[in-house]
PDB file of N, CA and C in Angstrom:
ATOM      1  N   UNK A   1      43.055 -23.616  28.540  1.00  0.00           N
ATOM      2  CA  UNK A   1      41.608 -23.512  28.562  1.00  0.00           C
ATOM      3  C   UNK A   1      41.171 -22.456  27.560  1.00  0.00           C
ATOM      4  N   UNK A   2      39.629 -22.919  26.791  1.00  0.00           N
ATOM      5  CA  UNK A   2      39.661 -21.712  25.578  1.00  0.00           C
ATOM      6  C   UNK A   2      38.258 -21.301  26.108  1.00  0.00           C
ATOM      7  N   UNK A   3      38.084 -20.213  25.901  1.00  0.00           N
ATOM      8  CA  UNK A   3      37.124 -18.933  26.169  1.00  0.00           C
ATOM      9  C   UNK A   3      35.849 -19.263  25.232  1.00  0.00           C
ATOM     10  N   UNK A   4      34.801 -19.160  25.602  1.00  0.00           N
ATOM     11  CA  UNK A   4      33.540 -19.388  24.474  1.00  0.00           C
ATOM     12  C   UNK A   4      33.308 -17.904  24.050  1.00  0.00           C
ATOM     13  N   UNK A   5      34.066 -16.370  24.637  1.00  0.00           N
ATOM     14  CA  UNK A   5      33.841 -15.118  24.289  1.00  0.00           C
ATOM     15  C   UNK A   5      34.941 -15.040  23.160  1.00  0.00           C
ATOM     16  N   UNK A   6      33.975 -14.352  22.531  1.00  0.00           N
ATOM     17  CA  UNK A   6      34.246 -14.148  21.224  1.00  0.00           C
ATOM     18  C   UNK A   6      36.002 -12.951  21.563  1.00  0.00           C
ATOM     19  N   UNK A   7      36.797 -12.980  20.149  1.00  0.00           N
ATOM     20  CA  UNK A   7      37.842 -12.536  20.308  1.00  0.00           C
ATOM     21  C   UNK A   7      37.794 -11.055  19.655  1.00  0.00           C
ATOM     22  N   UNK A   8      38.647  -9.951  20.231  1.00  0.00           N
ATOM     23  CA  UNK A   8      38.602  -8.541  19.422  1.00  0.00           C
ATOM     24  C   UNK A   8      38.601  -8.822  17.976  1.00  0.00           C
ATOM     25  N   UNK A   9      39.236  -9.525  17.427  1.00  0.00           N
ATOM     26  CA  UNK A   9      39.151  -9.662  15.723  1.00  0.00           C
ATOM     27  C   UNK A   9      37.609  -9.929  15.162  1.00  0.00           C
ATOM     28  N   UNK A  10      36.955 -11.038  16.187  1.00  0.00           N
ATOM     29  CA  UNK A  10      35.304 -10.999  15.626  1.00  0.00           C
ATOM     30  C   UNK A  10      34.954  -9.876  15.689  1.00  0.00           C
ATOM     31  N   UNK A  11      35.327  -9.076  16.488  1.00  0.00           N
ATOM     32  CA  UNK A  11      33.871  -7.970  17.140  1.00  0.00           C
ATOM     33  C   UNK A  11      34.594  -7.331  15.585  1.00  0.00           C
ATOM     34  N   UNK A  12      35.755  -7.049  15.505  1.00  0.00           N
ATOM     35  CA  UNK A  12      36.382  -5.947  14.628  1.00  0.00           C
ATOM     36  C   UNK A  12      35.785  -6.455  13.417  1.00  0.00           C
ATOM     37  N   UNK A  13      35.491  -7.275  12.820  1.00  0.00           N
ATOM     38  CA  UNK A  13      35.148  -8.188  11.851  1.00  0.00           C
ATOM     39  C   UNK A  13      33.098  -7.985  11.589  1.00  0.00           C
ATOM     40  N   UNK A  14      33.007  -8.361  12.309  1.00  0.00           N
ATOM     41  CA  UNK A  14      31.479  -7.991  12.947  1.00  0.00           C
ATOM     42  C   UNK A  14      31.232  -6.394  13.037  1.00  0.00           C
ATOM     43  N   UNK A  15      31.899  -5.592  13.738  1.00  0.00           N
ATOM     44  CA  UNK A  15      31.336  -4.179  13.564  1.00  0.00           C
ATOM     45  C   UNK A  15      31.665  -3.896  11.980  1.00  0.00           C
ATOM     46  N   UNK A  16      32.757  -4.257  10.787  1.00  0.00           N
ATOM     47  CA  UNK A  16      32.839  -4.100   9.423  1.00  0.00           C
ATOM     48  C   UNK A  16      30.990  -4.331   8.606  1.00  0.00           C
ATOM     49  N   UNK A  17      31.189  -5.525   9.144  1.00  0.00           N
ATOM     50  CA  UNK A  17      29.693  -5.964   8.181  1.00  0.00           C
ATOM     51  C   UNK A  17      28.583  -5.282   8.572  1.00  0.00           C
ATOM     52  N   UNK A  18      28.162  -4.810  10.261  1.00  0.00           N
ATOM     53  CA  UNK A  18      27.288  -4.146  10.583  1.00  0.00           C
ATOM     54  C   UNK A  18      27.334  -2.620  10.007  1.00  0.00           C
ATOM     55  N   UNK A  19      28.601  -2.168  10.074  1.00  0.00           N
ATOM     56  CA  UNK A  19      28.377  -0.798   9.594  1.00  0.00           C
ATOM     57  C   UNK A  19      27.976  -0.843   7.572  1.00  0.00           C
ATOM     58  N   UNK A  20      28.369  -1.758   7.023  1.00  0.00           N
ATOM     59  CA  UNK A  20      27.907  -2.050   5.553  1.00  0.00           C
ATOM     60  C   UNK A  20      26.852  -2.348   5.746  1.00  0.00           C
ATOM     61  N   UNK A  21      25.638  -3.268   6.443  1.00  0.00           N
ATOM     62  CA  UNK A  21      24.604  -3.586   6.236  1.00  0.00           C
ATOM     63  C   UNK A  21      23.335  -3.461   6.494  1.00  0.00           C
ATOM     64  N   UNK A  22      23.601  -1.993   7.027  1.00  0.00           N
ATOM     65  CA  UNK A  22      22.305  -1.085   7.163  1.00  0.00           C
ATOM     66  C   UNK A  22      22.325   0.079   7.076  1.00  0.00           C
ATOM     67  N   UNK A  23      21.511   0.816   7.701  1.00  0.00           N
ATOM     68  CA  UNK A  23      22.071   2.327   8.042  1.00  0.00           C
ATOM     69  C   UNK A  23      21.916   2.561   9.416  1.00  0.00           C
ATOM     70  N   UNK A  24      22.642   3.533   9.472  1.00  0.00           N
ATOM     71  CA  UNK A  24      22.246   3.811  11.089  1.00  0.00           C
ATOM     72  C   UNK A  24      22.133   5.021  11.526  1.00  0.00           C
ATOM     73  N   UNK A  25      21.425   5.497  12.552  1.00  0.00           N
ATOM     74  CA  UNK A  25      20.638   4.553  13.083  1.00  0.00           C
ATOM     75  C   UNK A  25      19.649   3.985  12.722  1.00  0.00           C
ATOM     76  N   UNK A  26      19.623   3.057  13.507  1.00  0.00           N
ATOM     77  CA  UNK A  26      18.623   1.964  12.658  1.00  0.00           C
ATOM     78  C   UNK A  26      17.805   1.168  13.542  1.00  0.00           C
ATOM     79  N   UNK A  27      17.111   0.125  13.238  1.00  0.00           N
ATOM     80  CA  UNK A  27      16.821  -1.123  13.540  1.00  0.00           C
ATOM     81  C   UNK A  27      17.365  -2.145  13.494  1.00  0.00           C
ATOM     82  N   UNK A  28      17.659  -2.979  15.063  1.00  0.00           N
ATOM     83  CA  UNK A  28      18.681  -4.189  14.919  1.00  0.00           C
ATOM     84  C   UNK A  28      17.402  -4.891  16.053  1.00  0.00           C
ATOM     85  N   UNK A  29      17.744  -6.364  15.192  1.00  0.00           N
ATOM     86  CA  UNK A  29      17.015  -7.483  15.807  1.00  0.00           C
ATOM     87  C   UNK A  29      18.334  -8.210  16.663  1.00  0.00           C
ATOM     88  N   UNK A  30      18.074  -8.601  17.720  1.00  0.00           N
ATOM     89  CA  UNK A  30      19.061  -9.087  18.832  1.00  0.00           C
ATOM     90  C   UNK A  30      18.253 -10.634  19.691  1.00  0.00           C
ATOM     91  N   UNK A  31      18.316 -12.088  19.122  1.00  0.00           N
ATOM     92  CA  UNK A  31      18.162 -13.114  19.692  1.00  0.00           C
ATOM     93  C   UNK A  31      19.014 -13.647  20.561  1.00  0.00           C
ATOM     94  N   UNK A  32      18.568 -13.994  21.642  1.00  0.00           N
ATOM     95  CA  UNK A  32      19.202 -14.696  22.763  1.00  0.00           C
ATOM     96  C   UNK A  32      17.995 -15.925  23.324  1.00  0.00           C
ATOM     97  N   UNK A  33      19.315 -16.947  23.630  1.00  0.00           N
ATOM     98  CA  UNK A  33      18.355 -18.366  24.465  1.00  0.00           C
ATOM     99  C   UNK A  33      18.601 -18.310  25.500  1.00  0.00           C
ATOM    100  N   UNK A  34      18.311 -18.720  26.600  1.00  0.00           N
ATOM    101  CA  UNK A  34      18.465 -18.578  28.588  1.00  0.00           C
ATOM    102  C   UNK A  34      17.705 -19.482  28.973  1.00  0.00           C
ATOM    103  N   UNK A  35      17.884 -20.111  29.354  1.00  0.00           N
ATOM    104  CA  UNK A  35      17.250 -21.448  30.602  1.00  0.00           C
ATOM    105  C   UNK A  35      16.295 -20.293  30.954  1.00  0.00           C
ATOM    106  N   UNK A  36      15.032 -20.750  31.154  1.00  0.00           N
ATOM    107  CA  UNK A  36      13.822 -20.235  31.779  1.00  0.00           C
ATOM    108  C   UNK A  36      14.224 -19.828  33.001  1.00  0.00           C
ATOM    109  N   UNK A  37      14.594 -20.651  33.796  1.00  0.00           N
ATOM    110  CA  UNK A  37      14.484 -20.119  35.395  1.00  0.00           C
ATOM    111  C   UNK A  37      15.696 -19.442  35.579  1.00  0.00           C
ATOM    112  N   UNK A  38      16.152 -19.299  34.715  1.00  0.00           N
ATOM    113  CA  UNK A  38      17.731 -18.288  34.858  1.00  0.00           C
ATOM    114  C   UNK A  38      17.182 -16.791  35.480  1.00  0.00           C
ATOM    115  N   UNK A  39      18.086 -16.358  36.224  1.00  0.00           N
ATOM    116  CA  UNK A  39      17.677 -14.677  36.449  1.00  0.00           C
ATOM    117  C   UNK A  39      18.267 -13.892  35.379  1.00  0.00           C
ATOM    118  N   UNK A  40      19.506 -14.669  34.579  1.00  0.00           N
ATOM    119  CA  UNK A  40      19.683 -13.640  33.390  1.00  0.00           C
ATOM    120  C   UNK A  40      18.949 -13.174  33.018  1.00  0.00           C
ATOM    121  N   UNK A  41      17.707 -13.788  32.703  1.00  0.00           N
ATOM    122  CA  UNK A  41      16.864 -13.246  31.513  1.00  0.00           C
ATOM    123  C   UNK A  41      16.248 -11.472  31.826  1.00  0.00           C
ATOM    124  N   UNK A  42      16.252 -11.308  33.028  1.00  0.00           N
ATOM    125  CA  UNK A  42      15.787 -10.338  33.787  1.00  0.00           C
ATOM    126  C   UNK A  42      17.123  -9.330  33.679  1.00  0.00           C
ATOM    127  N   UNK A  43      18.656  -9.606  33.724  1.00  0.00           N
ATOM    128  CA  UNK A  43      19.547  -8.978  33.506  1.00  0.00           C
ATOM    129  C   UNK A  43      20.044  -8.566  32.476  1.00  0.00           C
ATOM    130  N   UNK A  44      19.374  -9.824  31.407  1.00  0.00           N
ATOM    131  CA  UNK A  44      19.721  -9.094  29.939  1.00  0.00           C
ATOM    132  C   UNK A  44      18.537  -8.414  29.178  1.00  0.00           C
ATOM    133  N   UNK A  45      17.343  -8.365  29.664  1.00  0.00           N
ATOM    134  CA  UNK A  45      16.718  -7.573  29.789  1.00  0.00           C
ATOM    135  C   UNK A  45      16.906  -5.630  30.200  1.00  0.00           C
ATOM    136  N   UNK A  46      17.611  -5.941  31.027  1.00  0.00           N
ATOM    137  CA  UNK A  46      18.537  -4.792  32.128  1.00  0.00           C
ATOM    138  C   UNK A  46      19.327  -4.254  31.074  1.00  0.00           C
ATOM    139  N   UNK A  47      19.823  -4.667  29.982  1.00  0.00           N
ATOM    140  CA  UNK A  47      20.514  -4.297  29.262  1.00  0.00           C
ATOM    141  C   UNK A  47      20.143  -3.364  27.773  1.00  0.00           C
ATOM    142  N   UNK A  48      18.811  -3.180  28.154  1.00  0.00           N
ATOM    143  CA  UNK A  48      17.898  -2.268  27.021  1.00  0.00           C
ATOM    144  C   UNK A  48      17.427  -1.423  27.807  1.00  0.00           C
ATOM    145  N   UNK A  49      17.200  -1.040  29.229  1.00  0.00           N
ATOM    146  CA  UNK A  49      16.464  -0.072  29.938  1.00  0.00           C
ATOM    147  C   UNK A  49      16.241   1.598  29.805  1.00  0.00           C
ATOM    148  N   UNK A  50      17.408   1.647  28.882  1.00  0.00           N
ATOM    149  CA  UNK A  50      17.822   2.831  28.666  1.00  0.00           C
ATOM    150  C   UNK A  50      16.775   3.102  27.026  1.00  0.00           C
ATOM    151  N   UNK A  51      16.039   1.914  26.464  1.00  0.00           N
ATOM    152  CA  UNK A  51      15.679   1.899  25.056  1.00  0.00           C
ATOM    153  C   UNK A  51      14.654   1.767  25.298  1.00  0.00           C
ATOM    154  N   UNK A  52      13.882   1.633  24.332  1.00  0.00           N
ATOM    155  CA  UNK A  52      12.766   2.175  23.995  1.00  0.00           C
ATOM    156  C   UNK A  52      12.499   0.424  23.324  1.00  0.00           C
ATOM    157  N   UNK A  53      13.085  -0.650  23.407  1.00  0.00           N
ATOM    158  CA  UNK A  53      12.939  -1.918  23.313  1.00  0.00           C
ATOM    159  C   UNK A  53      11.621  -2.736  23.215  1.00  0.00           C
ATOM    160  N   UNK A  54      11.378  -3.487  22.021  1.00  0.00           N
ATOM    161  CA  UNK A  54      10.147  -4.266  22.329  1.00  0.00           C
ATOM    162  C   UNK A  54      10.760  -6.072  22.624  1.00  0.00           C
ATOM    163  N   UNK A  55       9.871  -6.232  23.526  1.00  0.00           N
ATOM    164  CA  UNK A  55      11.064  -7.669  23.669  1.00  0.00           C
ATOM    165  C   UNK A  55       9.831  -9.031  23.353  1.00  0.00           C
ATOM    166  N   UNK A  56      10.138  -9.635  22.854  1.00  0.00           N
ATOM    167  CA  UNK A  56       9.470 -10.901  22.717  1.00  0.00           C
ATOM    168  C   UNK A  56       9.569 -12.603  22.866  1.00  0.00           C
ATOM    169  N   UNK A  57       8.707 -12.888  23.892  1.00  0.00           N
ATOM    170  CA  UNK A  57       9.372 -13.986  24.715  1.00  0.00           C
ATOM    171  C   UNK A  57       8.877 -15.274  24.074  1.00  0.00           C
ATOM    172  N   UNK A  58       9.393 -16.524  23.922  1.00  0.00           N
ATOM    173  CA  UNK A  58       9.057 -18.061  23.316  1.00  0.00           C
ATOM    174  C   UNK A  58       9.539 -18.726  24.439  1.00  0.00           C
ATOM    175  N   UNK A  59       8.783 -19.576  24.821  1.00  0.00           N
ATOM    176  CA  UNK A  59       9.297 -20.648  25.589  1.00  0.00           C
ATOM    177  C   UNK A  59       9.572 -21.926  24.585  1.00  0.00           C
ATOM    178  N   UNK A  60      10.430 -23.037  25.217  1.00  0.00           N
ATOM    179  CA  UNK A  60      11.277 -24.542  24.696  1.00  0.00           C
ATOM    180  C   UNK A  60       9.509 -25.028  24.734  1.00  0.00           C
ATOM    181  N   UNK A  61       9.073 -25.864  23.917  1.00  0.00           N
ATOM    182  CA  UNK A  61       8.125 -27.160  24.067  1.00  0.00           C
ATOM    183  C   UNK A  61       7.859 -27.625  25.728  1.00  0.00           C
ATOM    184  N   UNK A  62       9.238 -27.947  26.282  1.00  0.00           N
ATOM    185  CA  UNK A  62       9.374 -28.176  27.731  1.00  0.00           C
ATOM    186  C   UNK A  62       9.220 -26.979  28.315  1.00  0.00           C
ATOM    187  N   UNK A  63       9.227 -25.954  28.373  1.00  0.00           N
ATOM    188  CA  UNK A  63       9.509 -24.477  28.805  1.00  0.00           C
ATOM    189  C   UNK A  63      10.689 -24.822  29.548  1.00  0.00           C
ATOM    190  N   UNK A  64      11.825 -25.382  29.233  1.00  0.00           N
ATOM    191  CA  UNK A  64      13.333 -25.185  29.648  1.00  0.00           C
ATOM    192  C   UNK A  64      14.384 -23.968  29.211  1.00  0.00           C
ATOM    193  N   UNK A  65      13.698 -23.607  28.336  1.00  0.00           N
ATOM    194  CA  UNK A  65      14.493 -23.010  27.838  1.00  0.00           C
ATOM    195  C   UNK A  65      13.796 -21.563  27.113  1.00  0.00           C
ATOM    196  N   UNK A  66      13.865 -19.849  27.212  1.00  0.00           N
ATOM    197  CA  UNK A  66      13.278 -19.152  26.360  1.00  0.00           C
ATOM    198  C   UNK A  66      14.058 -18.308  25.410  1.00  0.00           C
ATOM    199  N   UNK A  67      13.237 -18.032  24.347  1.00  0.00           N
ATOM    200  CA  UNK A  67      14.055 -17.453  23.412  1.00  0.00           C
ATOM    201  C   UNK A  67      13.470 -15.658  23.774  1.00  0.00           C
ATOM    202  N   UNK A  68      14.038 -15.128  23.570  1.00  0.00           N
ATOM    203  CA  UNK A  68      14.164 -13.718  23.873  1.00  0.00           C
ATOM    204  C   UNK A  68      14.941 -12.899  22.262  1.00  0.00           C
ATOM    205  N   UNK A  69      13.774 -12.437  21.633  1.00  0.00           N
ATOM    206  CA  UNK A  69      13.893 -11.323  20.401  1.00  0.00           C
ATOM    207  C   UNK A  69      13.654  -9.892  21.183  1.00  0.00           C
ATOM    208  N   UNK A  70      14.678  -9.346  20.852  1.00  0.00           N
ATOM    209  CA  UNK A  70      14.496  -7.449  21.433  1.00  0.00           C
ATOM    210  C   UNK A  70      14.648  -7.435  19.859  1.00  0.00           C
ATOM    211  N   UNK A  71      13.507  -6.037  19.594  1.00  0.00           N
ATOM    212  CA  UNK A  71      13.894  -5.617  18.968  1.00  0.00           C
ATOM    213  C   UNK A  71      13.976  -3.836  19.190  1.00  0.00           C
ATOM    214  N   UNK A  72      15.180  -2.851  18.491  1.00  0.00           N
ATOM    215  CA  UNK A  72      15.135  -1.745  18.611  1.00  0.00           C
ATOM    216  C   UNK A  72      16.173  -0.990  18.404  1.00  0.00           C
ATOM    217  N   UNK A  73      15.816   0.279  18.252  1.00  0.00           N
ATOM    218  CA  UNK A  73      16.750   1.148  17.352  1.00  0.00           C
ATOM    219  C   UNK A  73      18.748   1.351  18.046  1.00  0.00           C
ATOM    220  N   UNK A  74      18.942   1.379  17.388  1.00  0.00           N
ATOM    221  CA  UNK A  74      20.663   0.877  17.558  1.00  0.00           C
ATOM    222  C   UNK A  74      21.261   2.818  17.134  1.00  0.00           C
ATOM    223  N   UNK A  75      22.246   3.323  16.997  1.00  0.00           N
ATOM    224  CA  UNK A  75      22.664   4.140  17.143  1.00  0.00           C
ATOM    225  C   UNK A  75      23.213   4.060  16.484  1.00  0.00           C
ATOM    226  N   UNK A  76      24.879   3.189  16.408  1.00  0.00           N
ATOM    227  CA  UNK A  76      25.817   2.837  15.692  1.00  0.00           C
ATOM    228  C   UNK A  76      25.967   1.467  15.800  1.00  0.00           C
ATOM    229  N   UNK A  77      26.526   0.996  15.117  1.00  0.00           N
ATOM    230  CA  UNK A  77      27.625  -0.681  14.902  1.00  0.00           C
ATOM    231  C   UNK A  77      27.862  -0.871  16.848  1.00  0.00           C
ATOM    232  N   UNK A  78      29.141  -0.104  17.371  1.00  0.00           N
ATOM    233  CA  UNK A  78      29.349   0.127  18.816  1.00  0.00           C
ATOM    234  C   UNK A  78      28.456   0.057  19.670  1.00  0.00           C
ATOM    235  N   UNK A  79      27.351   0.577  19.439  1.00  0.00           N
ATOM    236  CA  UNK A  79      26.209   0.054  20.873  1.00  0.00           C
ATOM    237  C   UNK A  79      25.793  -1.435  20.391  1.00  0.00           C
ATOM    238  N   UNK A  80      25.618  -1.631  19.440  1.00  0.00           N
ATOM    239  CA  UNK A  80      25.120  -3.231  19.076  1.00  0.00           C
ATOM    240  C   UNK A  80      26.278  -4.409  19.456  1.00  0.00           C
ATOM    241  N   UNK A  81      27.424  -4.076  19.558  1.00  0.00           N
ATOM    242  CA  UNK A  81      28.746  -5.105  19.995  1.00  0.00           C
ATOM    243  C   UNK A  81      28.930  -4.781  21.453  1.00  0.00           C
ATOM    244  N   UNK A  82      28.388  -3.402  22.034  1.00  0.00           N
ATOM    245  CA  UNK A  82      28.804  -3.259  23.563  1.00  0.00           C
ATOM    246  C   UNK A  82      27.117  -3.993  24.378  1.00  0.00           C
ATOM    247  N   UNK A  83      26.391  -4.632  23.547  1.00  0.00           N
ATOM    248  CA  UNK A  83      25.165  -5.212  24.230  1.00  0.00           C
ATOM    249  C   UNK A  83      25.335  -6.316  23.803  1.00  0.00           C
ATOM    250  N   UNK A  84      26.561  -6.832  22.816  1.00  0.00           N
ATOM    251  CA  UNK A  84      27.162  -8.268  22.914  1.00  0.00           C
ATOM    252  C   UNK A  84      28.041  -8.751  23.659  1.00  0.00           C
ATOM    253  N   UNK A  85      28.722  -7.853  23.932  1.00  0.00           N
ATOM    254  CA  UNK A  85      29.969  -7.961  25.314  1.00  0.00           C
ATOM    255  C   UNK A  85      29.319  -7.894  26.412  1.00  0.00           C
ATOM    256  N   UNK A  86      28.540  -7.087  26.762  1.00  0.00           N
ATOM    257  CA  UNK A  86      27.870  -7.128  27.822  1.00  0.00           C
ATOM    258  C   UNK A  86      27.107  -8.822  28.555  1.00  0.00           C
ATOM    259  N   UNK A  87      26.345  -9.389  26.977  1.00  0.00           N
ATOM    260  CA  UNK A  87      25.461 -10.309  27.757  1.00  0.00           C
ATOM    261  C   UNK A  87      25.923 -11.571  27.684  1.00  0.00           C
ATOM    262  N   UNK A  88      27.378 -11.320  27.138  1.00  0.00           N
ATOM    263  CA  UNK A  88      29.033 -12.582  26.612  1.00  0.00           C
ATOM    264  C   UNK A  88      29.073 -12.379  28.179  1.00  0.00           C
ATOM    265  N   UNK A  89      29.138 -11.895  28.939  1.00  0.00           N
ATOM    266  CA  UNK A  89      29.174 -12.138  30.650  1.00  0.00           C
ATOM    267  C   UNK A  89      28.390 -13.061  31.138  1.00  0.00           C
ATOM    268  N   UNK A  90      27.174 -13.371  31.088  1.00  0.00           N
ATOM    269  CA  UNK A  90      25.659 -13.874  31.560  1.00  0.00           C
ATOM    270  C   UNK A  90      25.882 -15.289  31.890  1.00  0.00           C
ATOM    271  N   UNK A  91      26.455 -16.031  32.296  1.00  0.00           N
ATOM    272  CA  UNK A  91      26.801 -17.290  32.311  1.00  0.00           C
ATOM    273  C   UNK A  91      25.167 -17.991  31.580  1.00  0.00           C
ATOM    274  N   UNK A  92      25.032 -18.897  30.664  1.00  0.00           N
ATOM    275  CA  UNK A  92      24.146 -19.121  29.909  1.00  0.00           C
ATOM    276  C   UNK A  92      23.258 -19.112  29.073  1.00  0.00           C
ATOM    277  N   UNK A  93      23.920 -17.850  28.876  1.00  0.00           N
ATOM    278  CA  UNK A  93      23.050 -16.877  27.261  1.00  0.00           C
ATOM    279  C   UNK A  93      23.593 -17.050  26.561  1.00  0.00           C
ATOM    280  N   UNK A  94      23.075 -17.252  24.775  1.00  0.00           N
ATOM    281  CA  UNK A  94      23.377 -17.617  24.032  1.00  0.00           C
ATOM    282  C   UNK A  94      22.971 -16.474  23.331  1.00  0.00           C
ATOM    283  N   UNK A  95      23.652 -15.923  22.328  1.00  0.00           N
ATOM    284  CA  UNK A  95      23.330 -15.015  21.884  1.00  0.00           C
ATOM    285  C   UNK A  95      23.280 -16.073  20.345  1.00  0.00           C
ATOM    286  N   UNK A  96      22.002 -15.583  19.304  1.00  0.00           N
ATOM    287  CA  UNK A  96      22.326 -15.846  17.852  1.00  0.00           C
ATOM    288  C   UNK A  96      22.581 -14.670  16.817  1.00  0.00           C
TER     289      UNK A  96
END
């Protein structure tokens, strides 16, 4: 059986390009999709509480589905991959 969570080599791969492609701290834009009636959305929400986060919500045409833009200041590369691991838990979040 194969895992849809991403493997240590992405993240390791992924924190390379993040630390080249900005500065930090900084500003990082963070998209995620969630079934509307999901309670994730409320948990990955939960996952900025500590920030100073602006979050911005889209619903599907059907409203099945919402898109969720946070945007807000990041620290290092490491807090931006530990709020990808984190919401790689969420059964139905999609992170882009």
């Amino acid at each position: 059986m194969q895992s849809n969570t991403p493997s240590e080599d992405f993240y390791s791969r992924f924190y390379d390009q993040l630390k080249t492609s900005q500065d930090w701290p900084g500003p990082y834009l963070f998209k995620f999709i969630v079934k509307s009636e999901s309670a994730h959305l409320v948990n990955l929400k939960s996952l900025f509480d500590s920030t100073e986060a602006v979050f911005t919500e889209k619903k599907s045409s059907k409203n099945t589905f919402t898109s969720l833009t946070i945007k807000v200041t990041m620290s290092n590369p490491d807090q931006v991959i530990d709020i990808y691991k984190k919401s790689s838990t969420l059964e139905g979040v999609i992170a882009l």
